[in-house]
ModelCIF file with pLDDT and N, C-alpha, C, O atoms, coordinates in Angstrom:
data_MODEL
#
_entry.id   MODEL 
#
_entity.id                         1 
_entity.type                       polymer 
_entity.pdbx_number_of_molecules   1 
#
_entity_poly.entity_id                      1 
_entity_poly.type                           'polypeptide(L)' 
_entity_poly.nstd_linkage                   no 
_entity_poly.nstd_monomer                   no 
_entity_poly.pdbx_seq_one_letter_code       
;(UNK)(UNK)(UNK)(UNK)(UNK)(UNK)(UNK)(UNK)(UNK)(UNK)(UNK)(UNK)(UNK)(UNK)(UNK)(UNK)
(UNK)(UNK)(UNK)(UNK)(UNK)(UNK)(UNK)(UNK)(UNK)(UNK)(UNK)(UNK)(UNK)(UNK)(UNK)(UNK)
(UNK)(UNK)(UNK)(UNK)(UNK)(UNK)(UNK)(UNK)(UNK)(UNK)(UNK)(UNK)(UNK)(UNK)(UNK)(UNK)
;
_entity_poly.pdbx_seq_one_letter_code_can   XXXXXXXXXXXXXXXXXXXXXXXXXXXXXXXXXXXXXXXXXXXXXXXX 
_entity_poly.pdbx_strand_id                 A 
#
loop_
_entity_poly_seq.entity_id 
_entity_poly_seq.num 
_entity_poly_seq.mon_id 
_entity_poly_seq.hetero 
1 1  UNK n 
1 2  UNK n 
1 3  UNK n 
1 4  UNK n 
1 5  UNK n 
1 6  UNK n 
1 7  UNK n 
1 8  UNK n 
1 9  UNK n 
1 10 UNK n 
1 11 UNK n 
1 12 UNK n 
1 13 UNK n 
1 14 UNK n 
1 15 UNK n 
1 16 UNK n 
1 17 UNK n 
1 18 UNK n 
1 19 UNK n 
1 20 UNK n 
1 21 UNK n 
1 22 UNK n 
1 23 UNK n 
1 24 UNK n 
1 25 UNK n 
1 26 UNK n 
1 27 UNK n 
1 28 UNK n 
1 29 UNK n 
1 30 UNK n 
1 31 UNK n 
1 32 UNK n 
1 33 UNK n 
1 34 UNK n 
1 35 UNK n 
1 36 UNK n 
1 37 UNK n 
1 38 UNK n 
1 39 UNK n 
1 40 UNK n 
1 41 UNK n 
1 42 UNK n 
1 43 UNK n 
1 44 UNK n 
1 45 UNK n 
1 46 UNK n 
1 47 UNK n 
1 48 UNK n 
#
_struct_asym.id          A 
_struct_asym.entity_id   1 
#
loop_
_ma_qa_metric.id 
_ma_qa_metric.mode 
_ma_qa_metric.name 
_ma_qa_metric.software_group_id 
_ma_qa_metric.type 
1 global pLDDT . pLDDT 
2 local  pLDDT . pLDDT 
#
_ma_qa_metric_global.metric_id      1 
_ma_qa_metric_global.metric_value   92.73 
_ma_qa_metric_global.model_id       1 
_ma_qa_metric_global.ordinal_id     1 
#
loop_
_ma_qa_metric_local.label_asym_id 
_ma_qa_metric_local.label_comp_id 
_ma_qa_metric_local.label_seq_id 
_ma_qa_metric_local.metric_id 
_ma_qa_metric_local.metric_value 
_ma_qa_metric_local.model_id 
_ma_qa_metric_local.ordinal_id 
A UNK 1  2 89.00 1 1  
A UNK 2  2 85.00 1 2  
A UNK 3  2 86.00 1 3  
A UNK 4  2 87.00 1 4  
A UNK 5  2 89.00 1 5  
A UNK 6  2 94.00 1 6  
A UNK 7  2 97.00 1 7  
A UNK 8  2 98.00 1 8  
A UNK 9  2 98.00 1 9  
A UNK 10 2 98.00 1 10 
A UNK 11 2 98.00 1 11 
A UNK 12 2 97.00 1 12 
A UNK 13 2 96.00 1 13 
A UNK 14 2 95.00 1 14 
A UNK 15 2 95.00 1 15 
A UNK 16 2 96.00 1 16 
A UNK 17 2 97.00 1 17 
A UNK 18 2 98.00 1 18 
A UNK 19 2 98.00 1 19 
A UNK 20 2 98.00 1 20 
A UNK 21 2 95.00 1 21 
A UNK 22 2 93.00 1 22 
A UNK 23 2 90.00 1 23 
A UNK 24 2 87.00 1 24 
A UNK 25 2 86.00 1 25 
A UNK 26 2 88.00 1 26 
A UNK 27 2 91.00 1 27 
A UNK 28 2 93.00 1 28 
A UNK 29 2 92.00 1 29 
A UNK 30 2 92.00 1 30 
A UNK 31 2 89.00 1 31 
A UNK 32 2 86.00 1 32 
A UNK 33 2 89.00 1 33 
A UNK 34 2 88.00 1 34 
A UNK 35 2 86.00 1 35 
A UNK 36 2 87.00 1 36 
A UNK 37 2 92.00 1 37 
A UNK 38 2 94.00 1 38 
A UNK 39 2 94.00 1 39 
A UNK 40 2 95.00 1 40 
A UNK 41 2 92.00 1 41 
A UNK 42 2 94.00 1 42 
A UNK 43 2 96.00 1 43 
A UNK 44 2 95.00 1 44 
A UNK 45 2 93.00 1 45 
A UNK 46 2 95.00 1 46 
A UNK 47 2 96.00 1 47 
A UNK 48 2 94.00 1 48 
#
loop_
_atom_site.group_PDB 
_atom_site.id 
_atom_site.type_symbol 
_atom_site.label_atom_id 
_atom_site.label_alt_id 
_atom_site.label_comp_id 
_atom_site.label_asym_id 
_atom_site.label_entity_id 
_atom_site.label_seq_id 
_atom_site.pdbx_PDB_ins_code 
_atom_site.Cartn_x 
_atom_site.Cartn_y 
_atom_site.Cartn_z 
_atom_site.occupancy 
_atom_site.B_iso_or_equiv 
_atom_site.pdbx_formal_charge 
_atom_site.auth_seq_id 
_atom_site.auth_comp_id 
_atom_site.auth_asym_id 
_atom_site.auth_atom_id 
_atom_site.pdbx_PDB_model_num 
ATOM 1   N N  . UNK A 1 1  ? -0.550  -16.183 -32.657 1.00 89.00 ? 1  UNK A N  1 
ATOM 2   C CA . UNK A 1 1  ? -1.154  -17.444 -32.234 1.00 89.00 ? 1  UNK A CA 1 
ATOM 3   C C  . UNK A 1 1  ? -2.677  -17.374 -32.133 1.00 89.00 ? 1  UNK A C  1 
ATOM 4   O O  . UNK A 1 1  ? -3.261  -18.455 -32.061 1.00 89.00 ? 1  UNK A O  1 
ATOM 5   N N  . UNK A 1 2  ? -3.489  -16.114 -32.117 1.00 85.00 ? 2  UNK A N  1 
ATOM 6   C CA . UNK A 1 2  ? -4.955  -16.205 -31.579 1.00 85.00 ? 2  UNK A CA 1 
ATOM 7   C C  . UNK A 1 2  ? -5.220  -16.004 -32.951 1.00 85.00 ? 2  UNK A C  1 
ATOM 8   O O  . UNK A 1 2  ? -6.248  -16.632 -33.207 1.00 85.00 ? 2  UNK A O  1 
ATOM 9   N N  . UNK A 1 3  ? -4.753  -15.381 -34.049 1.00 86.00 ? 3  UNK A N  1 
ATOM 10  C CA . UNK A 1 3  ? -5.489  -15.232 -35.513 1.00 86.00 ? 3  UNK A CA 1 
ATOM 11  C C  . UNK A 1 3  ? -4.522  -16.466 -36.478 1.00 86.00 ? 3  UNK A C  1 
ATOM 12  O O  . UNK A 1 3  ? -4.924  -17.246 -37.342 1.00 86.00 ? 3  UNK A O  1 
ATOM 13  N N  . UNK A 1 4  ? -3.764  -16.352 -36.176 1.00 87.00 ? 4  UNK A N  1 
ATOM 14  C CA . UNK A 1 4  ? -2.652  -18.046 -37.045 1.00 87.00 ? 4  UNK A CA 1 
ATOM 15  C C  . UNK A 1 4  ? -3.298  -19.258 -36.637 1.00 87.00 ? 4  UNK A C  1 
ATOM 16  O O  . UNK A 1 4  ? -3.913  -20.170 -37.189 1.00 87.00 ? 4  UNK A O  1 
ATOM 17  N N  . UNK A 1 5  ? -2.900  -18.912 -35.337 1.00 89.00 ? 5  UNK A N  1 
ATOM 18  C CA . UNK A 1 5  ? -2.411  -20.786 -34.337 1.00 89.00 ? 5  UNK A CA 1 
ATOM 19  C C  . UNK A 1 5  ? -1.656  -21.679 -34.660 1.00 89.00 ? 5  UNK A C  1 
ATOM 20  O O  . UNK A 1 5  ? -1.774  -22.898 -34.536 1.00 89.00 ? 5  UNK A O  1 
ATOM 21  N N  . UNK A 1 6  ? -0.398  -20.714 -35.333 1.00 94.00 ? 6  UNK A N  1 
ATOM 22  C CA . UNK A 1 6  ? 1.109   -21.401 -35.738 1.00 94.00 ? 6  UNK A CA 1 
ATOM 23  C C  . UNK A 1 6  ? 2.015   -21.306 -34.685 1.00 94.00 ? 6  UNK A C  1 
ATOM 24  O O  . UNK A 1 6  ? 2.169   -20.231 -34.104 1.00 94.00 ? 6  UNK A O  1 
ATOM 25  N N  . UNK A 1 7  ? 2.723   -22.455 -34.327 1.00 97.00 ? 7  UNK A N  1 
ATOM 26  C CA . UNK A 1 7  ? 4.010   -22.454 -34.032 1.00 97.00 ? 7  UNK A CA 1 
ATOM 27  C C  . UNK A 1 7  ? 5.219   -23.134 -34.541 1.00 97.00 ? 7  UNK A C  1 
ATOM 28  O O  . UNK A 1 7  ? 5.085   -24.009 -35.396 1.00 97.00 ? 7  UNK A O  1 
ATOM 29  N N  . UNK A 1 8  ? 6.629   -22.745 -34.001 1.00 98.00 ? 8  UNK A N  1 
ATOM 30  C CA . UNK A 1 8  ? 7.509   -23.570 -35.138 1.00 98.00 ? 8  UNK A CA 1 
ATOM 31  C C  . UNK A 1 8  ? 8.540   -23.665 -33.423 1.00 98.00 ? 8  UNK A C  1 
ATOM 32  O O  . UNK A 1 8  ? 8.769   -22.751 -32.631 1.00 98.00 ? 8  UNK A O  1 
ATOM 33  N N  . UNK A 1 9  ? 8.931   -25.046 -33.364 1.00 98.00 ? 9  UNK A N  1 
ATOM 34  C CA . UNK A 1 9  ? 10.132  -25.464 -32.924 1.00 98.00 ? 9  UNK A CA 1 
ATOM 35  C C  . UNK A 1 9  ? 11.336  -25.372 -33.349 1.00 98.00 ? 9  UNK A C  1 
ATOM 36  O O  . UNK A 1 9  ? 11.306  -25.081 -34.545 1.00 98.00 ? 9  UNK A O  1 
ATOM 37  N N  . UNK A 1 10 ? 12.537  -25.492 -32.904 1.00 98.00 ? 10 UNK A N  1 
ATOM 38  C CA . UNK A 1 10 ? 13.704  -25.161 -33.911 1.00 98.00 ? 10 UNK A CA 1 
ATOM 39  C C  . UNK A 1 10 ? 14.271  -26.630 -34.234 1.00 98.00 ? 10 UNK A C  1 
ATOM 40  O O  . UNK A 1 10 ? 13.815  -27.632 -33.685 1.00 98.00 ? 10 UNK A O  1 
ATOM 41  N N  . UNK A 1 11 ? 15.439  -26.663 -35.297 1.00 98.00 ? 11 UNK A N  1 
ATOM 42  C CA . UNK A 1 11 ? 15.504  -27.847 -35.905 1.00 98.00 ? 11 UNK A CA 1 
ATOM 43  C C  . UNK A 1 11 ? 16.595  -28.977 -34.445 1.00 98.00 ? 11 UNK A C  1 
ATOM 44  O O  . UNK A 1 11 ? 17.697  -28.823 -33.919 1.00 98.00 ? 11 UNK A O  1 
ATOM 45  N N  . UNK A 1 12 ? 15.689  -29.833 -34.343 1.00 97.00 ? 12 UNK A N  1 
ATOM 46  C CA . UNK A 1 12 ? 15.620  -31.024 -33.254 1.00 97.00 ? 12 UNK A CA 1 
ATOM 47  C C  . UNK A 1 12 ? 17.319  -31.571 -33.605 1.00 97.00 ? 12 UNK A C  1 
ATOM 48  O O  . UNK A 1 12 ? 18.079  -31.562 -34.573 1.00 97.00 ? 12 UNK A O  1 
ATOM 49  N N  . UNK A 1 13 ? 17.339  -31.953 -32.408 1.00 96.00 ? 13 UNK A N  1 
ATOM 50  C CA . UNK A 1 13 ? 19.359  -32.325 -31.984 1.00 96.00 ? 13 UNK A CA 1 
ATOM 51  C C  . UNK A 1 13 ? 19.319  -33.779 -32.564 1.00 96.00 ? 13 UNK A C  1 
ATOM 52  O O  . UNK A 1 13 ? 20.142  -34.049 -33.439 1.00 96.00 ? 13 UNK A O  1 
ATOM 53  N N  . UNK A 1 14 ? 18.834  -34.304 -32.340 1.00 95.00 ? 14 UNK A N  1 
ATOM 54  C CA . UNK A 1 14 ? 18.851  -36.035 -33.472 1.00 95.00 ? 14 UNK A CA 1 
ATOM 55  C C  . UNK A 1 14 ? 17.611  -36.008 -34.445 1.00 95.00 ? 14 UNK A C  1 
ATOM 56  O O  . UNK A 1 14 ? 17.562  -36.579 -35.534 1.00 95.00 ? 14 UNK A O  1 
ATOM 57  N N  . UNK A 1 15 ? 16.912  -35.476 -34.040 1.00 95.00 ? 15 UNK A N  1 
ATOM 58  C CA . UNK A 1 15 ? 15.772  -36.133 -34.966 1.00 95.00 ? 15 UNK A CA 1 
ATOM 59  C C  . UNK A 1 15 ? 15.840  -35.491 -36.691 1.00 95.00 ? 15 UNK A C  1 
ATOM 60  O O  . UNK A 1 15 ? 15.462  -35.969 -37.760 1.00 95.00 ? 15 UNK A O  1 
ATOM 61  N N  . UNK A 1 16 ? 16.586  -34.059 -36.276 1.00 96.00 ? 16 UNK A N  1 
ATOM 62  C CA . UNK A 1 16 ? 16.872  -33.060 -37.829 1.00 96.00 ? 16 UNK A CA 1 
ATOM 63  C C  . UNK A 1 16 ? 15.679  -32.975 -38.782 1.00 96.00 ? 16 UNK A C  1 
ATOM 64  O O  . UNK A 1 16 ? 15.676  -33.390 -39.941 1.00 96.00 ? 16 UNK A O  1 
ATOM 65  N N  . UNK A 1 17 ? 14.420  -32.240 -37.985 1.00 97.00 ? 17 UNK A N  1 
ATOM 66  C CA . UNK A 1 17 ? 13.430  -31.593 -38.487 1.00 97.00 ? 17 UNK A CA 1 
ATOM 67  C C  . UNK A 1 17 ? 13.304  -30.601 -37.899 1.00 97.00 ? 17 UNK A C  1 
ATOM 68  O O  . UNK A 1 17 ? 13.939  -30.524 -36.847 1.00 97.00 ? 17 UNK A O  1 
ATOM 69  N N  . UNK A 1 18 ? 12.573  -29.599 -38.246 1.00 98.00 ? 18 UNK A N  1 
ATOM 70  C CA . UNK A 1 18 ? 11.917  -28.394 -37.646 1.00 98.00 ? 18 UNK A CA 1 
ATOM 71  C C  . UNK A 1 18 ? 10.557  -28.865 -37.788 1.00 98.00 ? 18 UNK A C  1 
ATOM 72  O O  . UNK A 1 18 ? 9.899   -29.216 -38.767 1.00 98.00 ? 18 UNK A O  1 
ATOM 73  N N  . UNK A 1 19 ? 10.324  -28.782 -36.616 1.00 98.00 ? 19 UNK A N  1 
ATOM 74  C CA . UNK A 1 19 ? 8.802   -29.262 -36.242 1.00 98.00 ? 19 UNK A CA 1 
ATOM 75  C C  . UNK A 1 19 ? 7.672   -27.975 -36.058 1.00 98.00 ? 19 UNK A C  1 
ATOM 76  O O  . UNK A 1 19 ? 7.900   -27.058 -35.269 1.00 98.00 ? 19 UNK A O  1 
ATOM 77  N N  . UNK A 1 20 ? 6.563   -28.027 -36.800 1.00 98.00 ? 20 UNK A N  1 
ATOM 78  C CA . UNK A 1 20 ? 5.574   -26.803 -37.106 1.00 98.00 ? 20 UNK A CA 1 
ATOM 79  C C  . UNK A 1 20 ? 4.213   -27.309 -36.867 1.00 98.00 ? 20 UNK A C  1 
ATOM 80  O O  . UNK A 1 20 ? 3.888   -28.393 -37.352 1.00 98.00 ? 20 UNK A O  1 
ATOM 81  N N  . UNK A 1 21 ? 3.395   -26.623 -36.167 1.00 95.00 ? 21 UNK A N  1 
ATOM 82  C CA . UNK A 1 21 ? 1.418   -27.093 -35.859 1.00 95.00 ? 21 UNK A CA 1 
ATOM 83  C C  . UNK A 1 21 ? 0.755   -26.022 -36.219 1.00 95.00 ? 21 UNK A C  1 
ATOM 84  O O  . UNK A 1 21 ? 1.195   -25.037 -36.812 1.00 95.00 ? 21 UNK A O  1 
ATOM 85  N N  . UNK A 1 22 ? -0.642  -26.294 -35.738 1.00 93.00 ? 22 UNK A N  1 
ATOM 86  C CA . UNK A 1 22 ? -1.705  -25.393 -35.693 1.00 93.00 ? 22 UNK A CA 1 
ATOM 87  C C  . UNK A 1 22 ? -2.232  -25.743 -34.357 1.00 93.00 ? 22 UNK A C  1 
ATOM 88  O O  . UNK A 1 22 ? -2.562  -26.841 -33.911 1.00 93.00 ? 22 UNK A O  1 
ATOM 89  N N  . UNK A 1 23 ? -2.241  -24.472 -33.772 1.00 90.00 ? 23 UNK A N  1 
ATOM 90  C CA . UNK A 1 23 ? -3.052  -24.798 -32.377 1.00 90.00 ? 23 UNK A CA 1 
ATOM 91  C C  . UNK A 1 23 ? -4.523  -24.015 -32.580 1.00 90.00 ? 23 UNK A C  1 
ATOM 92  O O  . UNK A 1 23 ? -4.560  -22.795 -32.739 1.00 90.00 ? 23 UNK A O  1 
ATOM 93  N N  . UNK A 1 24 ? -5.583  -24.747 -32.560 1.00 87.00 ? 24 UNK A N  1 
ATOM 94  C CA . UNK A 1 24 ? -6.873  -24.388 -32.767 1.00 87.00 ? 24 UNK A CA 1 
ATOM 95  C C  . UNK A 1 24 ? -7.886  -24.889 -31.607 1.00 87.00 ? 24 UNK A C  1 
ATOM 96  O O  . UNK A 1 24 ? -7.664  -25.305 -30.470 1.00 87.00 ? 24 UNK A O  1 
ATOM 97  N N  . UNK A 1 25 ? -9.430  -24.632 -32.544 1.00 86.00 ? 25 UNK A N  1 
ATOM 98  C CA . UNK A 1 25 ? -10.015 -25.877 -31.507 1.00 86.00 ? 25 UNK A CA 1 
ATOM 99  C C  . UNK A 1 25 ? -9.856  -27.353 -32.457 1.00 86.00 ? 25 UNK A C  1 
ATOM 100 O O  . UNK A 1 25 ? -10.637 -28.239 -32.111 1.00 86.00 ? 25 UNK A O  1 
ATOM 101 N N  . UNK A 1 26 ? -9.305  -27.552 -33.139 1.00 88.00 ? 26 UNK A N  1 
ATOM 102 C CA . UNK A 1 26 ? -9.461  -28.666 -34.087 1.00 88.00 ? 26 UNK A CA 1 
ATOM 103 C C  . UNK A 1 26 ? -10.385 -29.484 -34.321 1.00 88.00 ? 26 UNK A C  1 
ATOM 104 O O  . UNK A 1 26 ? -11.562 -29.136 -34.234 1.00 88.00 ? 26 UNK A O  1 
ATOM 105 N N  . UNK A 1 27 ? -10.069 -30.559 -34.617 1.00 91.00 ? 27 UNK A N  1 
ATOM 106 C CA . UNK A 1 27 ? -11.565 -31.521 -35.209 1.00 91.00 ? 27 UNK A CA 1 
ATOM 107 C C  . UNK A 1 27 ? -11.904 -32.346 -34.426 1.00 91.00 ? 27 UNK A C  1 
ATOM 108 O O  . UNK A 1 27 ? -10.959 -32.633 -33.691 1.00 91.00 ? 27 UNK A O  1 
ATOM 109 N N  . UNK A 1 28 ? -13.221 -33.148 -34.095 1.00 93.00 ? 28 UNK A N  1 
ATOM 110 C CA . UNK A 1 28 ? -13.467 -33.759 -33.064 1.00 93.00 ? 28 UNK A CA 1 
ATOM 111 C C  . UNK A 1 28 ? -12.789 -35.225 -33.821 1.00 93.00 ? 28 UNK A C  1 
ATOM 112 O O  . UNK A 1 28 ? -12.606 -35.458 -35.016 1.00 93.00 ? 28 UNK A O  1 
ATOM 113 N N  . UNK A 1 29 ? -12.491 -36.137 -32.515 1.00 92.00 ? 29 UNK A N  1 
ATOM 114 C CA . UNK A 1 29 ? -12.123 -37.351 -33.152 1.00 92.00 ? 29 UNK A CA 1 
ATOM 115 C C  . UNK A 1 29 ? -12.477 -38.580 -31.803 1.00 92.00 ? 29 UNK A C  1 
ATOM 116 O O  . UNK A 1 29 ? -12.685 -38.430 -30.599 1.00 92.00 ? 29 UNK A O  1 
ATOM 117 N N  . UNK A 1 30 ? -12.443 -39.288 -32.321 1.00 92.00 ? 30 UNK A N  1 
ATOM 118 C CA . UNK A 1 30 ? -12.814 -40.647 -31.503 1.00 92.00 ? 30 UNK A CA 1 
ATOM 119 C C  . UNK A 1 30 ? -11.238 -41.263 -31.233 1.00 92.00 ? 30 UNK A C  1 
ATOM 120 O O  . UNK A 1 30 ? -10.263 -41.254 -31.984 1.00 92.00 ? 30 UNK A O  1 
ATOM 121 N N  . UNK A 1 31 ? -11.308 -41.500 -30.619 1.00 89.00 ? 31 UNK A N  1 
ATOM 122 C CA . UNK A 1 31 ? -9.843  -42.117 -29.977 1.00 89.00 ? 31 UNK A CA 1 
ATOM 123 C C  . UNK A 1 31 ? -9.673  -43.307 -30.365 1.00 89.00 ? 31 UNK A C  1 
ATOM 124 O O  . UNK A 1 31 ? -8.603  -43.552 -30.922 1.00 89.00 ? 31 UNK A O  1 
ATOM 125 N N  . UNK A 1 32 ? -10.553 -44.277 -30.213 1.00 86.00 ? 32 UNK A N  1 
ATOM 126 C CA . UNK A 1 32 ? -10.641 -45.560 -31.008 1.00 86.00 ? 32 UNK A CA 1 
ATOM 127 C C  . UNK A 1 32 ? -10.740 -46.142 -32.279 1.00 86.00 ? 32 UNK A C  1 
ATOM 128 O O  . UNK A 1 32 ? -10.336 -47.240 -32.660 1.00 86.00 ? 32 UNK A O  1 
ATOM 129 N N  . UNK A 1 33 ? -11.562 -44.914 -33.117 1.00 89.00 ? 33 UNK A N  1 
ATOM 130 C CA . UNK A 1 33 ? -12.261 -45.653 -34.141 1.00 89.00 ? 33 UNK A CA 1 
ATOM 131 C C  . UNK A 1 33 ? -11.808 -44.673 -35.529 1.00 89.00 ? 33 UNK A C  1 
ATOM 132 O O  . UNK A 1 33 ? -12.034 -45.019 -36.689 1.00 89.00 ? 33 UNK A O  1 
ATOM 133 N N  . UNK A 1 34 ? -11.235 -43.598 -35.197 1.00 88.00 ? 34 UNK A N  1 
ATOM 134 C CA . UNK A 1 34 ? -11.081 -42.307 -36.343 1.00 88.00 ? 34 UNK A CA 1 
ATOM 135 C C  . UNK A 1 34 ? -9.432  -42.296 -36.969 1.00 88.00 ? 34 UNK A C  1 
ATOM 136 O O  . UNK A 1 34 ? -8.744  -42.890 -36.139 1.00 88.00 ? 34 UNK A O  1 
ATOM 137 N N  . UNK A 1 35 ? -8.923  -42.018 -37.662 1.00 86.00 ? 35 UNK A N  1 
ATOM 138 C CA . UNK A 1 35 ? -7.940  -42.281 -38.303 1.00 86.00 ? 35 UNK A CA 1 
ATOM 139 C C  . UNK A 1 35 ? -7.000  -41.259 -37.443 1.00 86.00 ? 35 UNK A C  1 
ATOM 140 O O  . UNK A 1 35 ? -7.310  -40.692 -36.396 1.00 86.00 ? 35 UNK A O  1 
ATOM 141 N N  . UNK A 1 36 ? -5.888  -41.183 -38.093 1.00 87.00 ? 36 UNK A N  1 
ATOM 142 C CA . UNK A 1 36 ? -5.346  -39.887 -37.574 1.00 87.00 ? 36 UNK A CA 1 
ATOM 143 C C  . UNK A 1 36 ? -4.289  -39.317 -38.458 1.00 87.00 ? 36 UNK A C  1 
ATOM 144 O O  . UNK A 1 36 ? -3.215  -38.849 -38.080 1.00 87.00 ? 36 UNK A O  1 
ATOM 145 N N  . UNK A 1 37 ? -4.907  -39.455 -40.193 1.00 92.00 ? 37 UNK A N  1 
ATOM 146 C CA . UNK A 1 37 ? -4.110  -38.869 -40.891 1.00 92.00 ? 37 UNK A CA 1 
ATOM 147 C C  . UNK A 1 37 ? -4.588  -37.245 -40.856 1.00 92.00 ? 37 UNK A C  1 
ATOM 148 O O  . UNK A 1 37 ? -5.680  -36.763 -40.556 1.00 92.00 ? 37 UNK A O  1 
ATOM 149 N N  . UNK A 1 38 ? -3.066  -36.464 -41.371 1.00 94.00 ? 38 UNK A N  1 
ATOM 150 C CA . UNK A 1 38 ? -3.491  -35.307 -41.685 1.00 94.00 ? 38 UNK A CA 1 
ATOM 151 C C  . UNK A 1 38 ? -4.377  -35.173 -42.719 1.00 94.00 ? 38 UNK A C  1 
ATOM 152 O O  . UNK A 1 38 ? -3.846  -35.765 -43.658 1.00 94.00 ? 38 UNK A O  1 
ATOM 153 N N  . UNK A 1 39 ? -5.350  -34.763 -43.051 1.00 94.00 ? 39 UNK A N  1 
ATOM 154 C CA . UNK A 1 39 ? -5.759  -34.314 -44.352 1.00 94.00 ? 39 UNK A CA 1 
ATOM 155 C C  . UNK A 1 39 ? -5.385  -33.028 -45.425 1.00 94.00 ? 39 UNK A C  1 
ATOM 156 O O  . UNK A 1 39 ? -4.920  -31.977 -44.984 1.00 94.00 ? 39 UNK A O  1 
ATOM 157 N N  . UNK A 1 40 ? -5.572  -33.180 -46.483 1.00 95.00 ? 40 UNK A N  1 
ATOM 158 C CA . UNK A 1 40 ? -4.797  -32.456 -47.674 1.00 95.00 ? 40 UNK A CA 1 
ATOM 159 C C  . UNK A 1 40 ? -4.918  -30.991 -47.224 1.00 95.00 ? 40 UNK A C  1 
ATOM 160 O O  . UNK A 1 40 ? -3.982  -30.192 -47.235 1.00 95.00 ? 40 UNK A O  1 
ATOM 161 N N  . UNK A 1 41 ? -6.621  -30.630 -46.685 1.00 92.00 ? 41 UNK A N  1 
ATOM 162 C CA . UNK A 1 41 ? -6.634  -29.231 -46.551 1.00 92.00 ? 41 UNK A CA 1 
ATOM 163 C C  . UNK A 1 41 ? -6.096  -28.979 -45.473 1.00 92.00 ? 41 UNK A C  1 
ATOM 164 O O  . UNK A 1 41 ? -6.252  -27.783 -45.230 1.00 92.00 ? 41 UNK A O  1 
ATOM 165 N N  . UNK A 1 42 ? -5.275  -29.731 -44.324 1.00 94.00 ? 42 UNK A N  1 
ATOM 166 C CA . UNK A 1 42 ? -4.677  -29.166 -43.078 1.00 94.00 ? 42 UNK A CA 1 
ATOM 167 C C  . UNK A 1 42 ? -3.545  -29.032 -43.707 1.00 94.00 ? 42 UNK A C  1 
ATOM 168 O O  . UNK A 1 42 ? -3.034  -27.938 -43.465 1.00 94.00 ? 42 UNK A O  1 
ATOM 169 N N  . UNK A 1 43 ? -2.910  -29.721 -44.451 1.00 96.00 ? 43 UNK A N  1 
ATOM 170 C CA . UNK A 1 43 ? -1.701  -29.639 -44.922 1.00 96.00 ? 43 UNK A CA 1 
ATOM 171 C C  . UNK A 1 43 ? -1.495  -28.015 -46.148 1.00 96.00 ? 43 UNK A C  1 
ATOM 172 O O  . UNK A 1 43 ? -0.409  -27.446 -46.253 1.00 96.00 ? 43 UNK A O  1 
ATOM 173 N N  . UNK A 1 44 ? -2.804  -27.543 -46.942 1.00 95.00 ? 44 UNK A N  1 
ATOM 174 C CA . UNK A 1 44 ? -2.597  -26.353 -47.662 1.00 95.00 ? 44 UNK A CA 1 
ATOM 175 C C  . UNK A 1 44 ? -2.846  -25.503 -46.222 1.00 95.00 ? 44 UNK A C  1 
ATOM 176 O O  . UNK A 1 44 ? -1.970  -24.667 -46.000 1.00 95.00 ? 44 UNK A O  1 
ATOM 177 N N  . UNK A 1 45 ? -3.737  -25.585 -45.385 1.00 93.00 ? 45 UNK A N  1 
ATOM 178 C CA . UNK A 1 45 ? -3.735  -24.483 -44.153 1.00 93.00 ? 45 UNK A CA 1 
ATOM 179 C C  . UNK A 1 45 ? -2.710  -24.373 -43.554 1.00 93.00 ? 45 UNK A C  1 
ATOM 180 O O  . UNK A 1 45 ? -2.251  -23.269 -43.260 1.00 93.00 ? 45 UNK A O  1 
ATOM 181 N N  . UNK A 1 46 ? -2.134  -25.511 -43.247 1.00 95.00 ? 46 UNK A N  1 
ATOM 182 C CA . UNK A 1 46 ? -0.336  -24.774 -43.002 1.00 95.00 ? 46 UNK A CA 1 
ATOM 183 C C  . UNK A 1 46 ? 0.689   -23.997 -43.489 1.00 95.00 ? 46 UNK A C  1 
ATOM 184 O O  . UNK A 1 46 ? 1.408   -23.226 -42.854 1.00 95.00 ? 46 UNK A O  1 
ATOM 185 N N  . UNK A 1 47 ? 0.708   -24.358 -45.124 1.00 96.00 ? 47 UNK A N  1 
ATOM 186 C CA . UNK A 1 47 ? 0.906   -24.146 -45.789 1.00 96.00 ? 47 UNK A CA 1 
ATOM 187 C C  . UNK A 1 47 ? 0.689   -22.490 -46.024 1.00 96.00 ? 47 UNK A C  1 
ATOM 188 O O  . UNK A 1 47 ? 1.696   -21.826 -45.780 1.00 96.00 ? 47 UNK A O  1 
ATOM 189 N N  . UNK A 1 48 ? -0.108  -21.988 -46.322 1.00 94.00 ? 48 UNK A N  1 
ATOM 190 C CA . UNK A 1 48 ? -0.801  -20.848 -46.253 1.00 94.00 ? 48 UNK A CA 1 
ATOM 191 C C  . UNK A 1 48 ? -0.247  -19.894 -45.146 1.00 94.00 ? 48 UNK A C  1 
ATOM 192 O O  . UNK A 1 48 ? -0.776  -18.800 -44.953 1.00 94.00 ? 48 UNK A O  1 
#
């Protein structure tokens, strides 16, 4: 977790995903005004 900042949940009782993050300091964002899609390179950094 201090050199990754991966974790993985196990696969959810109704919902039937396995749910996976990055715990970092992440990106700054505005609460109001900033989107809140993932972007492509968070998605290859998971990936990875």
């Amino acid at each position: 977790i201090a050199s990754a900042g991966i974790y993985v949940l196990p696969q959810h009782p109704t919902q039937r995903v396995v749910k996976v993050g990055l715990h970092t300091s992440g990106r700054d964002l505005d609460p109001e005004r900033d989107d809140r899609i993932v972007t492509d390179a968070e998605t290859r950094i998971m990936r990875h």
